[in-house]
C-alpha atoms as a PDB file:
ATOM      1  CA  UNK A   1       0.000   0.000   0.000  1.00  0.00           C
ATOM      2  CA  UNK A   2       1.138   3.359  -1.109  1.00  0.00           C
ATOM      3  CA  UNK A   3       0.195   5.267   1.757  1.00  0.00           C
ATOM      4  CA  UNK A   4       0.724   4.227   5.653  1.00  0.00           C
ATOM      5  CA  UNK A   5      -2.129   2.642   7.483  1.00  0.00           C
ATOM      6  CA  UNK A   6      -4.050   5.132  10.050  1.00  0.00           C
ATOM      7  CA  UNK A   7      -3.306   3.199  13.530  1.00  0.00           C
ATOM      8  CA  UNK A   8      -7.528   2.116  13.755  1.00  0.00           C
ATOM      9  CA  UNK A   9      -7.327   1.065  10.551  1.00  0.00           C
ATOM     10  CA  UNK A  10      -4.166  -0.958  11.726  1.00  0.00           C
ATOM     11  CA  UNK A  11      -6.542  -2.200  14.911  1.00  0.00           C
ATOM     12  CA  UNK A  12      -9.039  -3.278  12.549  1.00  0.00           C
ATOM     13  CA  UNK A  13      -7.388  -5.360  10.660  1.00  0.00           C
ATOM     14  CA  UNK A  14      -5.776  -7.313  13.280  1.00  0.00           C
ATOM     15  CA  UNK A  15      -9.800  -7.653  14.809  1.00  0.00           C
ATOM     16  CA  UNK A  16     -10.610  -8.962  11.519  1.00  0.00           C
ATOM     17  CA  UNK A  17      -7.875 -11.417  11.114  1.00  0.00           C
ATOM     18  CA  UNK A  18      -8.413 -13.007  14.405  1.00  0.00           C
ATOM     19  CA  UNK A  19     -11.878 -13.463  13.677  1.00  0.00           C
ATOM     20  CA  UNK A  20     -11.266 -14.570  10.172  1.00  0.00           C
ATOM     21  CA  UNK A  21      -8.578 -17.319  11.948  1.00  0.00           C
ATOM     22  CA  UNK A  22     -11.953 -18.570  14.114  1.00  0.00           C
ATOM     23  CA  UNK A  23     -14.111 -18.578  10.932  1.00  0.00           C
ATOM     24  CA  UNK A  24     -11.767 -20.589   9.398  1.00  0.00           C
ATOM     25  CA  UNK A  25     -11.564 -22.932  12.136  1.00  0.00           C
ATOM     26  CA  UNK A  26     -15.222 -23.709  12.174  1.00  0.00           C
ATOM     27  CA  UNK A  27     -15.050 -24.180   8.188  1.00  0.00           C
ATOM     28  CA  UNK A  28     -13.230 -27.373   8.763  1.00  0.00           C
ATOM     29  CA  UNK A  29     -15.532 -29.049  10.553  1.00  0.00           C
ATOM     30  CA  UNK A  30     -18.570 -26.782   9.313  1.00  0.00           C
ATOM     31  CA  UNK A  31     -21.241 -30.002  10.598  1.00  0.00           C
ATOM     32  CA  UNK A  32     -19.973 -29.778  13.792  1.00  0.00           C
ATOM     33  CA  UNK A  33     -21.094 -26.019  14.666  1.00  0.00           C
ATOM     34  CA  UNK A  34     -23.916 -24.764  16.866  1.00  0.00           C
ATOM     35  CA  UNK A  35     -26.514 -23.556  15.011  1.00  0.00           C
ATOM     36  CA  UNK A  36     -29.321 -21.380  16.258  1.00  0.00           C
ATOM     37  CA  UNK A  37     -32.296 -19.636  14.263  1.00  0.00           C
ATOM     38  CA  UNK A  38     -32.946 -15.664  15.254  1.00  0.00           C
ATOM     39  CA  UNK A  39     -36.226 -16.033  13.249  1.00  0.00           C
ATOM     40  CA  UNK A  40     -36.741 -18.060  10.067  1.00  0.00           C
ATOM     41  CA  UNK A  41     -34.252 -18.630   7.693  1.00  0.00           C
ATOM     42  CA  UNK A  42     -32.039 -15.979  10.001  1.00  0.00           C
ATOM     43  CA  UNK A  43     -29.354 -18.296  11.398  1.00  0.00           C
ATOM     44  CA  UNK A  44     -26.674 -17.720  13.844  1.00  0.00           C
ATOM     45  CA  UNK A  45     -23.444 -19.990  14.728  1.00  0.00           C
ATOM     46  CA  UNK A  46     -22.156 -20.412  17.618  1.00  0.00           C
ATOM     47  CA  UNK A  47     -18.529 -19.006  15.333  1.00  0.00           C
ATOM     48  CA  UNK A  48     -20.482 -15.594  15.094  1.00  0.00           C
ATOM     49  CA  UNK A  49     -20.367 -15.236  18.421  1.00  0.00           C
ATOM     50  CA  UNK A  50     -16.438 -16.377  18.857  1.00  0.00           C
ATOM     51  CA  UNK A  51     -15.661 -14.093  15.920  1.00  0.00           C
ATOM     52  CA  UNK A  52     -17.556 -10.957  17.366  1.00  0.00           C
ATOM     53  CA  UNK A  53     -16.056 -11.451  21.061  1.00  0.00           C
ATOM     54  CA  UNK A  54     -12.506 -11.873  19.357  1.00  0.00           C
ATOM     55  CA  UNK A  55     -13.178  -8.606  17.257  1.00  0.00           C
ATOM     56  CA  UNK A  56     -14.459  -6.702  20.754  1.00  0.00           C
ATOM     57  CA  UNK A  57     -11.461  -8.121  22.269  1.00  0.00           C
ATOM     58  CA  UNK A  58      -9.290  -6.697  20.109  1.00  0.00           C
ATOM     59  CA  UNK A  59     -10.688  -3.400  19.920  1.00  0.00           C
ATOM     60  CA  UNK A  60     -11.565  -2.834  23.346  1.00  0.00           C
ATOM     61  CA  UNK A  61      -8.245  -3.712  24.612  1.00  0.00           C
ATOM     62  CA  UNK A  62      -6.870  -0.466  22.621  1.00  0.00           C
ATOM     63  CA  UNK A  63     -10.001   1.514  22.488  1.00  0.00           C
ATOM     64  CA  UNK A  64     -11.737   0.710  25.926  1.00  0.00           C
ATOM     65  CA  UNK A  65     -14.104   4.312  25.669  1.00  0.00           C
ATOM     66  CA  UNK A  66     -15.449   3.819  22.308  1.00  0.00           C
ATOM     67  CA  UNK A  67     -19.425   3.040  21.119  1.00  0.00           C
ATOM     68  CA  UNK A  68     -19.510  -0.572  19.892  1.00  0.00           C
ATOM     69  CA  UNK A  69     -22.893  -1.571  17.426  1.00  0.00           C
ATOM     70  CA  UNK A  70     -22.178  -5.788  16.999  1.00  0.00           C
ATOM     71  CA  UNK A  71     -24.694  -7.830  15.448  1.00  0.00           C
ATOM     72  CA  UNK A  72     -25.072 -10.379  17.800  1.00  0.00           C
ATOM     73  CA  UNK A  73     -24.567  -8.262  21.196  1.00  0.00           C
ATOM     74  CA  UNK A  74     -26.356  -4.481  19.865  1.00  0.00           C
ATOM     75  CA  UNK A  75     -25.113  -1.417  20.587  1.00  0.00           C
ATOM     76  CA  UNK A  76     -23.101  -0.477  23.832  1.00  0.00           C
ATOM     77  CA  UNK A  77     -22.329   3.820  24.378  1.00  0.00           C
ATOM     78  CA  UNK A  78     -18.739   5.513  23.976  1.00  0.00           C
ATOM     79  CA  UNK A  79     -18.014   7.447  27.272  1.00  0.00           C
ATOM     80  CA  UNK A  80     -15.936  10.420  27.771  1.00  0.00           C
ATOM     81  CA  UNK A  81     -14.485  12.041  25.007  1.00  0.00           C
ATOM     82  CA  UNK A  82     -14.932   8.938  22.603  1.00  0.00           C
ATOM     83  CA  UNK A  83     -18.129   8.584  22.551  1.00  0.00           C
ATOM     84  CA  UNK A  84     -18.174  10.166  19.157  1.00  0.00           C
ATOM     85  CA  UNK A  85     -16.604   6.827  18.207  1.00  0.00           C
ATOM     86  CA  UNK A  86     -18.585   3.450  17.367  1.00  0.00           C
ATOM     87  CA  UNK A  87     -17.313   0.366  15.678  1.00  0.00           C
ATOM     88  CA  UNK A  88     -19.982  -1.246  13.453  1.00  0.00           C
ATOM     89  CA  UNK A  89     -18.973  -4.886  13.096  1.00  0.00           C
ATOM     90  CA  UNK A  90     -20.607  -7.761  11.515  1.00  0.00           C
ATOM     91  CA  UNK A  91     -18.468 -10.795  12.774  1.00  0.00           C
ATOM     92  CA  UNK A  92     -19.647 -13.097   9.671  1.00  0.00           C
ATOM     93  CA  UNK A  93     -21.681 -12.086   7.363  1.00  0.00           C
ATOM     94  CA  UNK A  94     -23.030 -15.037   4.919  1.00  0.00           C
ATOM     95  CA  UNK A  95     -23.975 -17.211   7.633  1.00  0.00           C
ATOM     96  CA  UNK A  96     -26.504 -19.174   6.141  1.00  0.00           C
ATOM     97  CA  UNK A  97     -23.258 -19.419   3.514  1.00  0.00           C
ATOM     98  CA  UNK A  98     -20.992 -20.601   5.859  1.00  0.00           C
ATOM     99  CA  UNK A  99     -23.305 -23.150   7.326  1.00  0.00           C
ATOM    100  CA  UNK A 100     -23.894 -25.172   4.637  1.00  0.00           C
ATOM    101  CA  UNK A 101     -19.985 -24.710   3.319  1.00  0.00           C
ATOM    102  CA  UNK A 102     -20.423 -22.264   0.789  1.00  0.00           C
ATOM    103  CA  UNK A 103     -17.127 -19.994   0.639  1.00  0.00           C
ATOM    104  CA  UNK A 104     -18.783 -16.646   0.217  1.00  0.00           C
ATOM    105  CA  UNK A 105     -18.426 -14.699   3.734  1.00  0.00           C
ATOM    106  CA  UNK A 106     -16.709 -12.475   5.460  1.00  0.00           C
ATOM    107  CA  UNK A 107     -15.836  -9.861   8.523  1.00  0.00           C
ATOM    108  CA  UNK A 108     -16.831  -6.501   8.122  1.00  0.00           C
ATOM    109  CA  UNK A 109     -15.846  -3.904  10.707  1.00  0.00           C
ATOM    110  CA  UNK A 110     -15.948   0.271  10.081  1.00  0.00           C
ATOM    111  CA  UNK A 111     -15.489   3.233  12.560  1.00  0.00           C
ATOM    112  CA  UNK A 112     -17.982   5.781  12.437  1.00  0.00           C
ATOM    113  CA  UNK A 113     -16.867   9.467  13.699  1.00  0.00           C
ATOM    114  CA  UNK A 114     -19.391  11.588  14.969  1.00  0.00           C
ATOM    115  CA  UNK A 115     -21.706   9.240  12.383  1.00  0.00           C
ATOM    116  CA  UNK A 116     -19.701   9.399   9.491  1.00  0.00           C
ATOM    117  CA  UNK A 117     -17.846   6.336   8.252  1.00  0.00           C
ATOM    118  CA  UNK A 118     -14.240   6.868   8.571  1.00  0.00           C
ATOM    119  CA  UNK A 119     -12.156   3.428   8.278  1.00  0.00           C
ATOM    120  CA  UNK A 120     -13.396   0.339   6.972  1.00  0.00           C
ATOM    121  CA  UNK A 121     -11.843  -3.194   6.760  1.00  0.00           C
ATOM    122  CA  UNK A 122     -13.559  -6.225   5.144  1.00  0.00           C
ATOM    123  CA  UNK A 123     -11.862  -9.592   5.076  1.00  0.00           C
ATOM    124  CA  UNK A 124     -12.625 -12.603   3.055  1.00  0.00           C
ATOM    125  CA  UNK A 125     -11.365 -15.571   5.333  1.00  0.00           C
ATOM    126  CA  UNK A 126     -11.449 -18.249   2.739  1.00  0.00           C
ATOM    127  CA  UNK A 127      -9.481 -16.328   0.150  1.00  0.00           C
ATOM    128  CA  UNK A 128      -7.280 -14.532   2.300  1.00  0.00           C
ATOM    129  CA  UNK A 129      -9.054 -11.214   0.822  1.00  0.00           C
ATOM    130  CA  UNK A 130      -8.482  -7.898   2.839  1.00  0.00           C
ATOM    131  CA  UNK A 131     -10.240  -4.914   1.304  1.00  0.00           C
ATOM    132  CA  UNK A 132      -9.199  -1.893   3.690  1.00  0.00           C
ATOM    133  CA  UNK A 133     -10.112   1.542   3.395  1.00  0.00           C
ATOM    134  CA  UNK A 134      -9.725   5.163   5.253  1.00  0.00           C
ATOM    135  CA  UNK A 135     -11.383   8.503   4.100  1.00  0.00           C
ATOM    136  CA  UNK A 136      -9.805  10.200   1.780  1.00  0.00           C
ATOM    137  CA  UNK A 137      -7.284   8.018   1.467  1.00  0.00           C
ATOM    138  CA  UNK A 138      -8.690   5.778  -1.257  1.00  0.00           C
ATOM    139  CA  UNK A 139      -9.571   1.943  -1.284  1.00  0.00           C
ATOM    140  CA  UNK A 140      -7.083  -0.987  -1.530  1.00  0.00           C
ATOM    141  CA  UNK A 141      -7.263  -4.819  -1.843  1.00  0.00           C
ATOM    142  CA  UNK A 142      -4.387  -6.981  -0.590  1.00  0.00           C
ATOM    143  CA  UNK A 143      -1.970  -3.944  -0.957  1.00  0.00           C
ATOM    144  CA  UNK A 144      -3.506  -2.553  -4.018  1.00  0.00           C
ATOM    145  CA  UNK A 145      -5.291   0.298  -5.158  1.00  0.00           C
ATOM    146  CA  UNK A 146      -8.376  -0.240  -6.345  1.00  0.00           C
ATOM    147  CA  UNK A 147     -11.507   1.168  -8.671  1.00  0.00           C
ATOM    148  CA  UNK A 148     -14.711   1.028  -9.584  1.00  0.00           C
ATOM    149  CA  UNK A 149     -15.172  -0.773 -12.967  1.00  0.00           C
ATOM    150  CA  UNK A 150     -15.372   1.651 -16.002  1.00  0.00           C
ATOM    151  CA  UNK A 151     -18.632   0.221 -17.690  1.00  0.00           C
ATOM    152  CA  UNK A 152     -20.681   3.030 -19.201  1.00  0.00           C
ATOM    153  CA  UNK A 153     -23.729   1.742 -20.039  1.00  0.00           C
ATOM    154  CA  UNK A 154     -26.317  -0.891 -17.856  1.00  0.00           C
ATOM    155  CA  UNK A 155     -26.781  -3.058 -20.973  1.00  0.00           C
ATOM    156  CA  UNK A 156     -22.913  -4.082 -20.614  1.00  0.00           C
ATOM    157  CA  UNK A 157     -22.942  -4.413 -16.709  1.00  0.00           C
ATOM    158  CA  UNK A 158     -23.198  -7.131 -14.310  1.00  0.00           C
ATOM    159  CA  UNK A 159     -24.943  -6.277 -11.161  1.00  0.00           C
ATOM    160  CA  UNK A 160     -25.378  -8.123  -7.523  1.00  0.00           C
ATOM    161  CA  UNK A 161     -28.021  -8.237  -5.196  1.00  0.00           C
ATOM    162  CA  UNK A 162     -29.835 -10.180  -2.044  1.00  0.00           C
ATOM    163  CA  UNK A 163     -33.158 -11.995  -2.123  1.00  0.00           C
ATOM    164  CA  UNK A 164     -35.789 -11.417   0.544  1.00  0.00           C
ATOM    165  CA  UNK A 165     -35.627 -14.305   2.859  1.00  0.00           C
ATOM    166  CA  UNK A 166     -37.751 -13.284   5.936  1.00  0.00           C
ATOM    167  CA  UNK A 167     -41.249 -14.336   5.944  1.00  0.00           C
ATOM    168  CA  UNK A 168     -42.985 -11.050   5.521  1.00  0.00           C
ATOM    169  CA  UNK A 169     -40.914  -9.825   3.377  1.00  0.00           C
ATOM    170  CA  UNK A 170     -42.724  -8.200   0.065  1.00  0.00           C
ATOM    171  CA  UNK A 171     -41.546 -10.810  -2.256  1.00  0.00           C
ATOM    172  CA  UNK A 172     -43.867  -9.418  -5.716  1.00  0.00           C
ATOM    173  CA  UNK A 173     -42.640  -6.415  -5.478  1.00  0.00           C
ATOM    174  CA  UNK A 174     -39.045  -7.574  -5.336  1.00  0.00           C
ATOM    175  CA  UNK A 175     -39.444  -9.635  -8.300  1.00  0.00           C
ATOM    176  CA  UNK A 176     -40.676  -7.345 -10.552  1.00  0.00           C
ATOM    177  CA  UNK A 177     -37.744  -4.526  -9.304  1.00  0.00           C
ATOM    178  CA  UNK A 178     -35.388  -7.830 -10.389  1.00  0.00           C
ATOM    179  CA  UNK A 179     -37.172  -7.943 -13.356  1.00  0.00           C
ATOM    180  CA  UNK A 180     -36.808  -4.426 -14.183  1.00  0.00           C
ATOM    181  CA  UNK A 181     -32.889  -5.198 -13.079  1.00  0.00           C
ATOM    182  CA  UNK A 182     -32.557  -8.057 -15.346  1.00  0.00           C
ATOM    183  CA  UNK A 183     -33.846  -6.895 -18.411  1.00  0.00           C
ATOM    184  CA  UNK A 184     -31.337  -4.505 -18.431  1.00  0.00           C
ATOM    185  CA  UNK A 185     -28.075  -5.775 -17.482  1.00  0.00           C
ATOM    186  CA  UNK A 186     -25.658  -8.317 -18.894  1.00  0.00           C
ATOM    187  CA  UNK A 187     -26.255 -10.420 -15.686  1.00  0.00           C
ATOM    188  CA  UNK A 188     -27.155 -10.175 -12.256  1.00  0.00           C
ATOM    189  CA  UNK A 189     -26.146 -12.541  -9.575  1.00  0.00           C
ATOM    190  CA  UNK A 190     -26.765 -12.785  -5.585  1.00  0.00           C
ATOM    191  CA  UNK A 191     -23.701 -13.924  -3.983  1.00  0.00           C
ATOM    192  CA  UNK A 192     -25.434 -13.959  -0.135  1.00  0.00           C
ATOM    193  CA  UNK A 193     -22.891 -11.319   1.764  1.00  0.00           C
ATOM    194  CA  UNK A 194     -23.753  -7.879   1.457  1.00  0.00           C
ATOM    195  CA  UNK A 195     -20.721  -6.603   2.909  1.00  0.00           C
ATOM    196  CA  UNK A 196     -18.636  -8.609   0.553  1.00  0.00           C
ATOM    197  CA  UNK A 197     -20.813  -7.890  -2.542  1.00  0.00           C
ATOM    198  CA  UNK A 198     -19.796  -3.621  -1.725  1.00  0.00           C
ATOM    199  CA  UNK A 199     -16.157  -4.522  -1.677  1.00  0.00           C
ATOM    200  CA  UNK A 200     -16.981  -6.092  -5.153  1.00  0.00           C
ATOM    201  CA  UNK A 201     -18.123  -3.574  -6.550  1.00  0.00           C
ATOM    202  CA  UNK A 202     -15.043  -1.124  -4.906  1.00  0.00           C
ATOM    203  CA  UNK A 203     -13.308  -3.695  -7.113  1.00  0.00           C
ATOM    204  CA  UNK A 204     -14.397  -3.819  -9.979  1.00  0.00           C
ATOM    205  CA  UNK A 205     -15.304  -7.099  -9.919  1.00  0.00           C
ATOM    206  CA  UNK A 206     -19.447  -6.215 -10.488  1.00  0.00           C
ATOM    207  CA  UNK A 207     -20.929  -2.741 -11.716  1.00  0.00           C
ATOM    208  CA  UNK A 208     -23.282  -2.736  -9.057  1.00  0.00           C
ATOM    209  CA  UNK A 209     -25.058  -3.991  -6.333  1.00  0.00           C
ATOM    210  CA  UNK A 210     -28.568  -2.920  -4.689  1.00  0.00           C
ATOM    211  CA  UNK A 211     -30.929  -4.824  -1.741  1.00  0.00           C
ATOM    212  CA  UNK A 212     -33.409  -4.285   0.836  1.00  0.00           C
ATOM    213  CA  UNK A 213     -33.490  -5.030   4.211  1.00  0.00           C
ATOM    214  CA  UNK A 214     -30.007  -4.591   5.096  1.00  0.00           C
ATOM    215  CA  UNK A 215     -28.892  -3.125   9.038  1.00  0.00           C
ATOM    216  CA  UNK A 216     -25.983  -0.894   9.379  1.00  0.00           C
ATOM    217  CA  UNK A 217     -23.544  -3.698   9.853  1.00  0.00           C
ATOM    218  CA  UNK A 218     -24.360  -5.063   6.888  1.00  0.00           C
ATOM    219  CA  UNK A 219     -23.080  -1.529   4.703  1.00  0.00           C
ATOM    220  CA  UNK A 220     -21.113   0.435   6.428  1.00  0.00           C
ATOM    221  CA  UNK A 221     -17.573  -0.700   5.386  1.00  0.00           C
ATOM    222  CA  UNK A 222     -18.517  -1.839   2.441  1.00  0.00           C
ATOM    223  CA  UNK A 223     -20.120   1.664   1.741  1.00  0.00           C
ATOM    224  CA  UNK A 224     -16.714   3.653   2.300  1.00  0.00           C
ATOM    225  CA  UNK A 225     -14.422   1.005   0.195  1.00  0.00           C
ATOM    226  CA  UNK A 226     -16.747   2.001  -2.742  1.00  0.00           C
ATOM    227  CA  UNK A 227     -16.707   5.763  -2.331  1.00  0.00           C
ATOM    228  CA  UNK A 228     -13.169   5.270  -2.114  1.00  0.00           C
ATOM    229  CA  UNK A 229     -13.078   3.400  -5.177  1.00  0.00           C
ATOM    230  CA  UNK A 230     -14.770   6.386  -6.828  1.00  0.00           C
ATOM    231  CA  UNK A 231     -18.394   4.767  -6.909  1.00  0.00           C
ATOM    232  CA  UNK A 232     -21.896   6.335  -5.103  1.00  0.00           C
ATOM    233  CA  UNK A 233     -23.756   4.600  -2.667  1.00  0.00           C
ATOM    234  CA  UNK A 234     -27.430   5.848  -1.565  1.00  0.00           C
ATOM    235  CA  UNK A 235     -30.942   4.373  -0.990  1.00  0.00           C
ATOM    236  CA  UNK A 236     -33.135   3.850  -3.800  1.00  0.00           C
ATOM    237  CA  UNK A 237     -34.204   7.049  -5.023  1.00  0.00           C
ATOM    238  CA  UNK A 238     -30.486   8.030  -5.368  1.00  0.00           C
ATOM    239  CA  UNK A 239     -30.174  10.307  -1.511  1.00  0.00           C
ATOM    240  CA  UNK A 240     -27.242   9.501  -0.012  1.00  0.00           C
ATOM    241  CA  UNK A 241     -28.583   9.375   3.752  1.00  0.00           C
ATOM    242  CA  UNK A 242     -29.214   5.145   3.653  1.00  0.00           C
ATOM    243  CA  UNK A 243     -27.518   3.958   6.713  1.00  0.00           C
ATOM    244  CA  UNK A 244     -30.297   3.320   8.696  1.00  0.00           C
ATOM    245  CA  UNK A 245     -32.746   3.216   5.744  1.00  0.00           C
ATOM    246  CA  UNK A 246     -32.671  -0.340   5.132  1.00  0.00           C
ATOM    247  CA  UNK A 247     -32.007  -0.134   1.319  1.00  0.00           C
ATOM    248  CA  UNK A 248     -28.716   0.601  -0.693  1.00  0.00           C
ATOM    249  CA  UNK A 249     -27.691   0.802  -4.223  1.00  0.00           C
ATOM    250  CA  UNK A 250     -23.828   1.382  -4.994  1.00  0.00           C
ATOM    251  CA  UNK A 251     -22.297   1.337  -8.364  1.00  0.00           C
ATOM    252  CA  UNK A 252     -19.908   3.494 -10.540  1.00  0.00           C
ATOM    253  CA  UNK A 253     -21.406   6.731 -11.263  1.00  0.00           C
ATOM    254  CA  UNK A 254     -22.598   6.230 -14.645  1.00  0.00           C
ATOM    255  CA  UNK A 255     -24.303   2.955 -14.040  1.00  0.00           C
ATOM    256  CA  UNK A 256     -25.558   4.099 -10.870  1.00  0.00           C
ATOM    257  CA  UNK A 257     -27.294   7.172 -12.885  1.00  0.00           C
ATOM    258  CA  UNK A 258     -28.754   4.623 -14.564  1.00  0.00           C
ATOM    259  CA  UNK A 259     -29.938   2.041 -12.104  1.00  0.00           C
ATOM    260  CA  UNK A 260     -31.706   4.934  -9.777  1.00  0.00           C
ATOM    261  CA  UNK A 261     -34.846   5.442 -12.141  1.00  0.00           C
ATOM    262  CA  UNK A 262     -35.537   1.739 -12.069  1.00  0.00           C
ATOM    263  CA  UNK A 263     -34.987   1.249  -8.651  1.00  0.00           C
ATOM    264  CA  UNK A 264     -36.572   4.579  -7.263  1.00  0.00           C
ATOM    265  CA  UNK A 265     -40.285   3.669  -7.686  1.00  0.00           C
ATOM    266  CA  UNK A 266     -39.473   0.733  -5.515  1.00  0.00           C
ATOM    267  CA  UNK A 267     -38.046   2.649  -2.567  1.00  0.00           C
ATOM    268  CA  UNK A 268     -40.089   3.413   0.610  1.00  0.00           C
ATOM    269  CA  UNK A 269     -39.335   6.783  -0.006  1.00  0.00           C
ATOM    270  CA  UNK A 270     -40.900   6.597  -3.846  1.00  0.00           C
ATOM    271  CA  UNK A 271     -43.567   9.808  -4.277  1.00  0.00           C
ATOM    272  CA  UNK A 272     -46.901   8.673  -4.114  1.00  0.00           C
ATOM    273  CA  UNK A 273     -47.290   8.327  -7.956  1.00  0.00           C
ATOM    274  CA  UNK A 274     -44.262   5.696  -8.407  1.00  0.00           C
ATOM    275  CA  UNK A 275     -46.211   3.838  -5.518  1.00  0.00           C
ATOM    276  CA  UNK A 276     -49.439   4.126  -7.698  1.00  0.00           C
ATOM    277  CA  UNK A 277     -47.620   2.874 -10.652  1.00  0.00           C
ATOM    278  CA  UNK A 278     -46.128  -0.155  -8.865  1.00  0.00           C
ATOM    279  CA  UNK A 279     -49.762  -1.008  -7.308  1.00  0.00           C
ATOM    280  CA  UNK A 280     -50.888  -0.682 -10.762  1.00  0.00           C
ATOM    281  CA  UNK A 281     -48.275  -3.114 -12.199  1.00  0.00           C
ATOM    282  CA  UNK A 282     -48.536  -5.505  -9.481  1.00  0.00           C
ATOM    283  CA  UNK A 283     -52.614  -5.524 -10.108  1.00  0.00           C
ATOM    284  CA  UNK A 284     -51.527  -5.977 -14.048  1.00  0.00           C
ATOM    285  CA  UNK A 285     -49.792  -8.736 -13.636  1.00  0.00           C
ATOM    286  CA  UNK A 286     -52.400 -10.813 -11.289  1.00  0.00           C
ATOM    287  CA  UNK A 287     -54.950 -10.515 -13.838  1.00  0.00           C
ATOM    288  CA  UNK A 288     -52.387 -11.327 -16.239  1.00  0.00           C
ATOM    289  CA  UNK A 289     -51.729 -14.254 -14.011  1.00  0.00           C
ATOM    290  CA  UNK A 290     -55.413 -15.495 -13.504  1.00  0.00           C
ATOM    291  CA  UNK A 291     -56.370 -15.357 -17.162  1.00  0.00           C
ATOM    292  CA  UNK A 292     -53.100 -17.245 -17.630  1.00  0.00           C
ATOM    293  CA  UNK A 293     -54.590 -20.254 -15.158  1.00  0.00           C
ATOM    294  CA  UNK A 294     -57.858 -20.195 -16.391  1.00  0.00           C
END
């Protein structure tokens, strides 16, 4: 790397590798692992917990005062003069992945400064993958610099994105936003780890990526490696406020120009008249669907 490491960034990574050492561990004998479900089809391993208490260890034993929002154990306050600071850490994301021995997961861990995202490490245990990143100072992957891809136009582009999987989760709608997506696009695939699927993209390696439902842990490093990488990341309707909004959409800014008109009437904050129009489609298609069957 071209530049020297800002010493959290340095903390980070040695909280990721220690969890991505216990990850690894479990791999081997993947069967063998706790398993418990927070609701359905939302799993949790008995290795997510070991990984998050390793990454907690490891920053708490340097930064003892700072915030800490974990996936598995919430959010816990900064005191002092560091409460500004909170660590947003997702000890293994892909679990349903990992359980079954699928080698798409990861570690994602960012610091947030007075709510910005400032440093951001995620690591691919099974590939030995570390995608780092600090404002400002660009993006890198194992030591190098990297971009955004260079695609110009959707038709060319291959784009990544994350299935509803909760019961309750407004499936139609979903499929006809996919459908809008895949129309469009040279291909789209849904590789199951949100956090990995933004480093991607910081890459290179897809155009773009775009799902619902997704927490704060899920995006927040990944979000900064691709602005780093010289891509945009916002909600939906193109509004860069989507932390906490539970939909993102990141891509190089050409393709993401073109991906926020299909994806906007979608969004939860769509105007009233895209929500009409998707209501309307959606009642379009049942009758489609019943004359169909009869």
């Amino acid at each position: 790397m071209s530049t020297q490491l800002h010493p959290m960034l340095n903390v980070a990574i040695k909280a990721a590798r220690a969890a991505g050492a216990i990850i690894n561990r479990g791999a081997l004998d993947v069967e063998s692992v706790r398993i418990s479900s927070k609701q359905a089809n939302d799993f949790v391993t008995e290795v997510d917990h070991a990984s998050e208490q390793a990454i907690l260890a490891t920053l708490q034993a340097v930064y003892p005062d700072h915030g800490y929002h974990a996936e598995e154990s919430g959010l816990s306050e900064g005191r002092g003069r560091d409460k500004d600071y909170v660590w947003i850490i997702d000890p293994l994301d892909g679990t349903t992945n990992f359980i079954h021995g699928f080698p798409v997961y990861c570690v994602s861990i960012a610091l947030a400064i007075k709510g910005r995202v400032e440093h951001a490490v995620v690591y691919d245990p099974t590939r030995n993958d570390l995608f780092v990143a600090s404002r400002g100072k660009g993006a890198y992957l194992n030591d190098r610099r990297i971009r955004v891809a260079k695609r110009t136009h959707l038709s060319e582009a291959l784009v990544s994105t994350g299935f509803p999987f909760r019961p309750g989760d407004a499936m139609r709608p979903y499929l006809r936003m996919l459908g809008d997506v895949m129309s469009r696009c040279a291909g789209v695939r849904r590789p199951g780890a949100a956090a990995l699927d933004l480093a991607y993209v910081a890459a290179g390696f897809c155009d773009a990526f775009f799902e619902k439902g997704l927490q704060p842990w899920d995006v927040a490093a990944g979000s900064l490696l691709v602005s780093e990488a010289g891509g945009l990341v916002g909600n939906f309707t193109g509004e860069a406020n989507f932390m906490d909004q539970k939909e993102v959409l990141a891509a190089n800014p050409r393709i993401y120009g073109q991906m926020v008109p299909l994806l906007s009437k979608y969004s939860k904050f769509a105007g009233v008249a895209d929500k009409i129009a998707v209501r309307e489609e959606a009642a379009a298609d049942d009758a489609e669907s019943d004359d169909t069957q009869a």
